[in-house]
Protein backbone atom coordinates (compact mmCIF):
# COMPACT_ATOMS: atom_id res chain seq x y z
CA UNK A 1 1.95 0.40 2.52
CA UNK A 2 3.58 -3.08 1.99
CA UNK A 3 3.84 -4.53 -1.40
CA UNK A 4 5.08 -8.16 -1.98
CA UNK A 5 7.18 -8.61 -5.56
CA UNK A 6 7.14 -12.46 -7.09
CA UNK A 7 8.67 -12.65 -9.80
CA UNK A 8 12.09 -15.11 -10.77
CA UNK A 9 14.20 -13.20 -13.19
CA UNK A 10 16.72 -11.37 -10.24
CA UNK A 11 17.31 -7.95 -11.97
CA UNK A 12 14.05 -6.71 -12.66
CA UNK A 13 12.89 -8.07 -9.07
CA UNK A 14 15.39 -5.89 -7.66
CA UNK A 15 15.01 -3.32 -9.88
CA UNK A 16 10.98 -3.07 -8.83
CA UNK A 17 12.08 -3.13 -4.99
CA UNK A 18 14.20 -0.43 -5.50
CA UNK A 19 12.06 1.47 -7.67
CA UNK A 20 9.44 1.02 -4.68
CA UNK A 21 11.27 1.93 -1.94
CA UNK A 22 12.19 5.29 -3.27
CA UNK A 23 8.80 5.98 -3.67
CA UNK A 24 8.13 5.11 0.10
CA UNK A 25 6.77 1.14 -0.02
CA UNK A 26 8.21 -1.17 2.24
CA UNK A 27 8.61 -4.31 0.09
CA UNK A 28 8.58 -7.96 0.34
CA UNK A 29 10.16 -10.03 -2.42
CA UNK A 30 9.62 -13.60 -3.48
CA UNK A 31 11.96 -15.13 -6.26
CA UNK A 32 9.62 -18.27 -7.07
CA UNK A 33 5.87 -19.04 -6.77
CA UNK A 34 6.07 -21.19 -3.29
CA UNK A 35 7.55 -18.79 -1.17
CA UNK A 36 5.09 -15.46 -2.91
CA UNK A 37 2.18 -17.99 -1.75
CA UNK A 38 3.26 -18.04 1.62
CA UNK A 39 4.08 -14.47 2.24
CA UNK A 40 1.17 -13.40 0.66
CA UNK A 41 -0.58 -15.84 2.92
CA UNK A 42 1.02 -15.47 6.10
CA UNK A 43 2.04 -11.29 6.49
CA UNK A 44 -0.30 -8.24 6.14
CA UNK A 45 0.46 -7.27 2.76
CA UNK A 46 -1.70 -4.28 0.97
CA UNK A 47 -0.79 -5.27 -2.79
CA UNK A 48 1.24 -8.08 -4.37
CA UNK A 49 3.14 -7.86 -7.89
CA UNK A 50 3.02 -11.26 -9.63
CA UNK A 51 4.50 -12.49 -12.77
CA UNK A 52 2.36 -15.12 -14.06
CA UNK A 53 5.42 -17.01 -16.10
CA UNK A 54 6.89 -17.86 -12.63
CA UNK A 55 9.19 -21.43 -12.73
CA UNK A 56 8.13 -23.53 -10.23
CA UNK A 57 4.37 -22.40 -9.46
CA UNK A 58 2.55 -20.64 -11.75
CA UNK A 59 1.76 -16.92 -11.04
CA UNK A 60 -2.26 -18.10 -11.63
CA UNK A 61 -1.69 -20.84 -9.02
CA UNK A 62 -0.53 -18.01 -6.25
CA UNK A 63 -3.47 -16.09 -6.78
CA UNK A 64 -5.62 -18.94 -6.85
CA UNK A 65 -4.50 -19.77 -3.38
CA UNK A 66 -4.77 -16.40 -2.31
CA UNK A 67 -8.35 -15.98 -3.36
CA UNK A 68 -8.79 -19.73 -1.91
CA UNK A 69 -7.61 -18.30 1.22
CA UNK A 70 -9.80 -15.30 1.16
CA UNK A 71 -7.44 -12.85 0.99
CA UNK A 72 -8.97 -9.64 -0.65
CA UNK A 73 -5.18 -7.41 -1.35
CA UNK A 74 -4.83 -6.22 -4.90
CA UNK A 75 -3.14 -7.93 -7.00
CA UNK A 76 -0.82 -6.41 -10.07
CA UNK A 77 -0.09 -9.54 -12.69
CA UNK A 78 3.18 -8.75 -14.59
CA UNK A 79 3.18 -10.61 -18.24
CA UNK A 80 5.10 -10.88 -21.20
CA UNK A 81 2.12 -12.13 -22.83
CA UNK A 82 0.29 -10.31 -25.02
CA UNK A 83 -2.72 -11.73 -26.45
CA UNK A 84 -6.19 -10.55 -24.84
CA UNK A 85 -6.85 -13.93 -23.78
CA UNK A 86 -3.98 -14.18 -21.92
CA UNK A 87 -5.18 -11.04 -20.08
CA UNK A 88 -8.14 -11.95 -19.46
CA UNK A 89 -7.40 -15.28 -17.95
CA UNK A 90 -4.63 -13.63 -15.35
CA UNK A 91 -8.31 -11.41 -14.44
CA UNK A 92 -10.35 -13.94 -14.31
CA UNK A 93 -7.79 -15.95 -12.07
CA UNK A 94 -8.54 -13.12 -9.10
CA UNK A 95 -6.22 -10.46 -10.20
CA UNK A 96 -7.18 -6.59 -10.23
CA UNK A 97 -4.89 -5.56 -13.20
CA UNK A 98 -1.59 -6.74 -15.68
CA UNK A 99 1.46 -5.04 -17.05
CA UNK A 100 2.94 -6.60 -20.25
CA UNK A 101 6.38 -6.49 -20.49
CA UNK A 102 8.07 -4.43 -21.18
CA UNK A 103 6.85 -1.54 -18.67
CA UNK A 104 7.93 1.86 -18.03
CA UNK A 105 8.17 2.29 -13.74
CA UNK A 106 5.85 5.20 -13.66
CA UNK A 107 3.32 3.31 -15.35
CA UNK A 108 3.05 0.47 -12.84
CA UNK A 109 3.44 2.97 -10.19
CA UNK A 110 0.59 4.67 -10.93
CA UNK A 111 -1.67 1.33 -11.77
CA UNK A 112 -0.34 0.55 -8.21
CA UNK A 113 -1.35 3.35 -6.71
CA UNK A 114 -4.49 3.43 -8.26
CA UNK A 115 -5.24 -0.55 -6.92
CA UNK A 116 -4.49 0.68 -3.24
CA UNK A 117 -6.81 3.35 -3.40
CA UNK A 118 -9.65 1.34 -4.84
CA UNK A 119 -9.14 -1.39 -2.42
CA UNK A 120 -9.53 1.60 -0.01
CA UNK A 121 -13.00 2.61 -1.38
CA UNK A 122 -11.48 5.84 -3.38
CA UNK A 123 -11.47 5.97 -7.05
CA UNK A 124 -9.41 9.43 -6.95
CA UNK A 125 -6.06 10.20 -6.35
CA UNK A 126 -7.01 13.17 -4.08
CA UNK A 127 -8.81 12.33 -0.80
CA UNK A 128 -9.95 14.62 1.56
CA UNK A 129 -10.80 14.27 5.06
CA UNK A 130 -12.78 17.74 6.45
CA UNK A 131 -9.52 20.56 6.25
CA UNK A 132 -7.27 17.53 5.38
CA UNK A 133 -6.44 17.16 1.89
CA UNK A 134 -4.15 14.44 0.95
CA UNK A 135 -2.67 13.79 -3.02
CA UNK A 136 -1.75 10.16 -3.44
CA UNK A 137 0.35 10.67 -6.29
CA UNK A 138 2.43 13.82 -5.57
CA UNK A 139 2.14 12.04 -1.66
CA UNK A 140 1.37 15.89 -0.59
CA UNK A 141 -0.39 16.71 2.23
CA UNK A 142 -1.97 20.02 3.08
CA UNK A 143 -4.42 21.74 6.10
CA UNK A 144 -7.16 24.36 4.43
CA UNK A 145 -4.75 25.08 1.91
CA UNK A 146 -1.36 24.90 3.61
CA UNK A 147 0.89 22.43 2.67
CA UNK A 148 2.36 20.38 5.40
CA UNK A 149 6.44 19.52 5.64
CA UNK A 150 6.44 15.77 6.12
CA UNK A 151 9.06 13.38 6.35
CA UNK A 152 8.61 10.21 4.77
CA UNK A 153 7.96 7.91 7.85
CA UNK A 154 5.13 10.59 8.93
CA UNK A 155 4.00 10.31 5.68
CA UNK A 156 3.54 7.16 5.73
CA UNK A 157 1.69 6.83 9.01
CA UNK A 158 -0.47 9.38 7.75
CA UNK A 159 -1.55 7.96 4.41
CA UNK A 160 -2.16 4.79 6.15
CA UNK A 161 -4.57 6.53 8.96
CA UNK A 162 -6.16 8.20 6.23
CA UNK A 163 -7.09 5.25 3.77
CA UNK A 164 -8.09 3.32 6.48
CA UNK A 165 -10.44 6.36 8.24
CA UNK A 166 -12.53 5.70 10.97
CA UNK A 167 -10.96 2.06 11.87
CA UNK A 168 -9.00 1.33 14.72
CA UNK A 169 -5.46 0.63 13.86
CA UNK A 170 -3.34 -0.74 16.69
CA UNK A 171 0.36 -0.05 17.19
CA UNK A 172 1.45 -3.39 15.15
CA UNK A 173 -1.20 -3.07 12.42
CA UNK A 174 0.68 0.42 11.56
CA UNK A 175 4.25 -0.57 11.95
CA UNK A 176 3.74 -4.10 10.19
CA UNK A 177 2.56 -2.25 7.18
CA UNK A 178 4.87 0.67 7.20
CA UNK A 179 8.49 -1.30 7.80
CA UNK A 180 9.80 -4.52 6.28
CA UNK A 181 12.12 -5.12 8.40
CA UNK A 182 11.15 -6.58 11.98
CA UNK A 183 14.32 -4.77 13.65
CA UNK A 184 12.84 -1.59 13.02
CA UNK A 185 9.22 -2.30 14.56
CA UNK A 186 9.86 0.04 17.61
CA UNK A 187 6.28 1.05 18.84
CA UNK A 188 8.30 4.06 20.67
CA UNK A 189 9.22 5.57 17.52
CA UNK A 190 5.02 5.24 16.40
CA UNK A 191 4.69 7.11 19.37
CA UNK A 192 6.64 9.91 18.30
CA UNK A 193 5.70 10.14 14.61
CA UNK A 194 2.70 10.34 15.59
CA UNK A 195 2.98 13.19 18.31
CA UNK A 196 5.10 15.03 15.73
CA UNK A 197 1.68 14.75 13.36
CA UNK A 198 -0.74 16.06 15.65
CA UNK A 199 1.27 19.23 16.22
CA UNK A 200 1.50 19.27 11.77
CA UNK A 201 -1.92 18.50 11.64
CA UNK A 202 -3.73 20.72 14.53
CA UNK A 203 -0.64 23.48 16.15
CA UNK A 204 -3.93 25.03 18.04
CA UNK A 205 -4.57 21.91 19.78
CA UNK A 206 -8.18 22.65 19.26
CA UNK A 207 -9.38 19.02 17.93
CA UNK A 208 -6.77 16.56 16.58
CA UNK A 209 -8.18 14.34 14.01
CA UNK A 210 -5.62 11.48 14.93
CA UNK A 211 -7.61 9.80 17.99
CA UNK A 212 -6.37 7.55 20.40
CA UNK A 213 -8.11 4.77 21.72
CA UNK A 214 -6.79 3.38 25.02
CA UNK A 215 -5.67 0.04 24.68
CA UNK A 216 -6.24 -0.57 21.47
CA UNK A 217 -4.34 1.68 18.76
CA UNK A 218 -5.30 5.20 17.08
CA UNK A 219 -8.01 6.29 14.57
CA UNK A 220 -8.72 9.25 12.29
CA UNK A 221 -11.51 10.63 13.20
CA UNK A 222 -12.34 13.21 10.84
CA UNK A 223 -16.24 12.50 10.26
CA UNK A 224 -16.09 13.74 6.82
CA UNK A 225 -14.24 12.12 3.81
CA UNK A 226 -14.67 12.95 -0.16
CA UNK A 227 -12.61 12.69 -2.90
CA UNK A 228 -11.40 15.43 -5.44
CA UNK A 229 -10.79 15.16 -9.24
């Protein structure tokens, strides 16, 4: 999943990249309002971070445009505002949720988390997909019971897949949300991950829930999701 980070002060924007790598986001970072507009407008990003005291362009202005502009990704406001009506105003501007500061990193984490999976259609943390159970939060993944060894590039293609379930996803949709970095866009590698994945997922071969559709990308075609408490 890609998250975009706007905010101006330089250590706590690289402190929230960092803290979101490690736990497996590829991140986009915008010191100023006019360049978070335009990433946000321009590359496939699944949640921004946005602190609404930005210099130059407001953090309300950004999301304005973004709304303007249809685009429907979560969006986390970061404030050091307090007051209700503050809050309410950053919500009423198009955003999904706010953080005053100052924030413990497991706190927006989770509020993250929990914006991605909305914007997904869940409203738990555990989804499952027929035998396929996969826990958001402890990003664990297990078959009828039997927890699956993932590393964290599979995981990622697999959380994506599973979010987005029944849609075709072609090669760039999946790599454009899973790296940040263009160099490392190698539709070879996709290949592989996601070979390595249907062995995890189905070592009978009997029927693979990760589909693909010629010409056009892969699917998960489980026909039955539900979520768990």
């Amino acid at each position: 999943m890609r998250i975009l980070v706007v905010e101006d002060e330089d250590a706590l924007r690289e402190q929230l990249a960092e803290r979101l790598r490690a736990a497996g986001y590829a991140v986009d970072c915008a010191p100023n309002g006019e360049d978070g507009e335009h990433i946000g407008l321009e590359y496939p990003i699944d949640a921004a971070i946005v602190d609404l005291g930005l210099p130059d362009k407001s953090g309300s202005s950004v999301i304005g445009a973004w709304r303007a502009a249809q685009k429907a990704f979560p969006v986390l406001i970061l404030t050091a505002r307090g007051r209700w009506e503050d809050k309410v105003a950053g919500l009423e501007i198009g955003a999904d949720d706010y953080l005053v500061k100052p924030f413990h990193s497991e706190e927006l984490l989770a509020r993250l988390r929990a914006l991605l999976r909305r914007a997904a259609g869940f409203s738990q943390s555990r989804i499952a997909c027929g035998p396929l159970l996969l826990e958001l939060g402890a990003k664990r993944v297990s078959v009828d019971g039997r927890e699956l060894e993932l590393t964290a590039l599979e995981y990622k293609v697999l959380e994506y897949l599973m979010l987005h379930a029944g849609n075709v996803l072609s090669k760039s949709d999946l790599t454009e949300h899973i790296y940040e970095d263009d160099s490392e866009r190698d539709s070879n590698v996709l290949e592989v991950i996601i070979g390595r994945l249907r062995r995890k997922l189905d070592p009978a071969r009997e029927l693979n829930p990760i589909e693909t559709i010629r010409g056009r990308g892969y699917r998960l075609r489980l026909a039955r999701m539900s979520e768990e408490g």
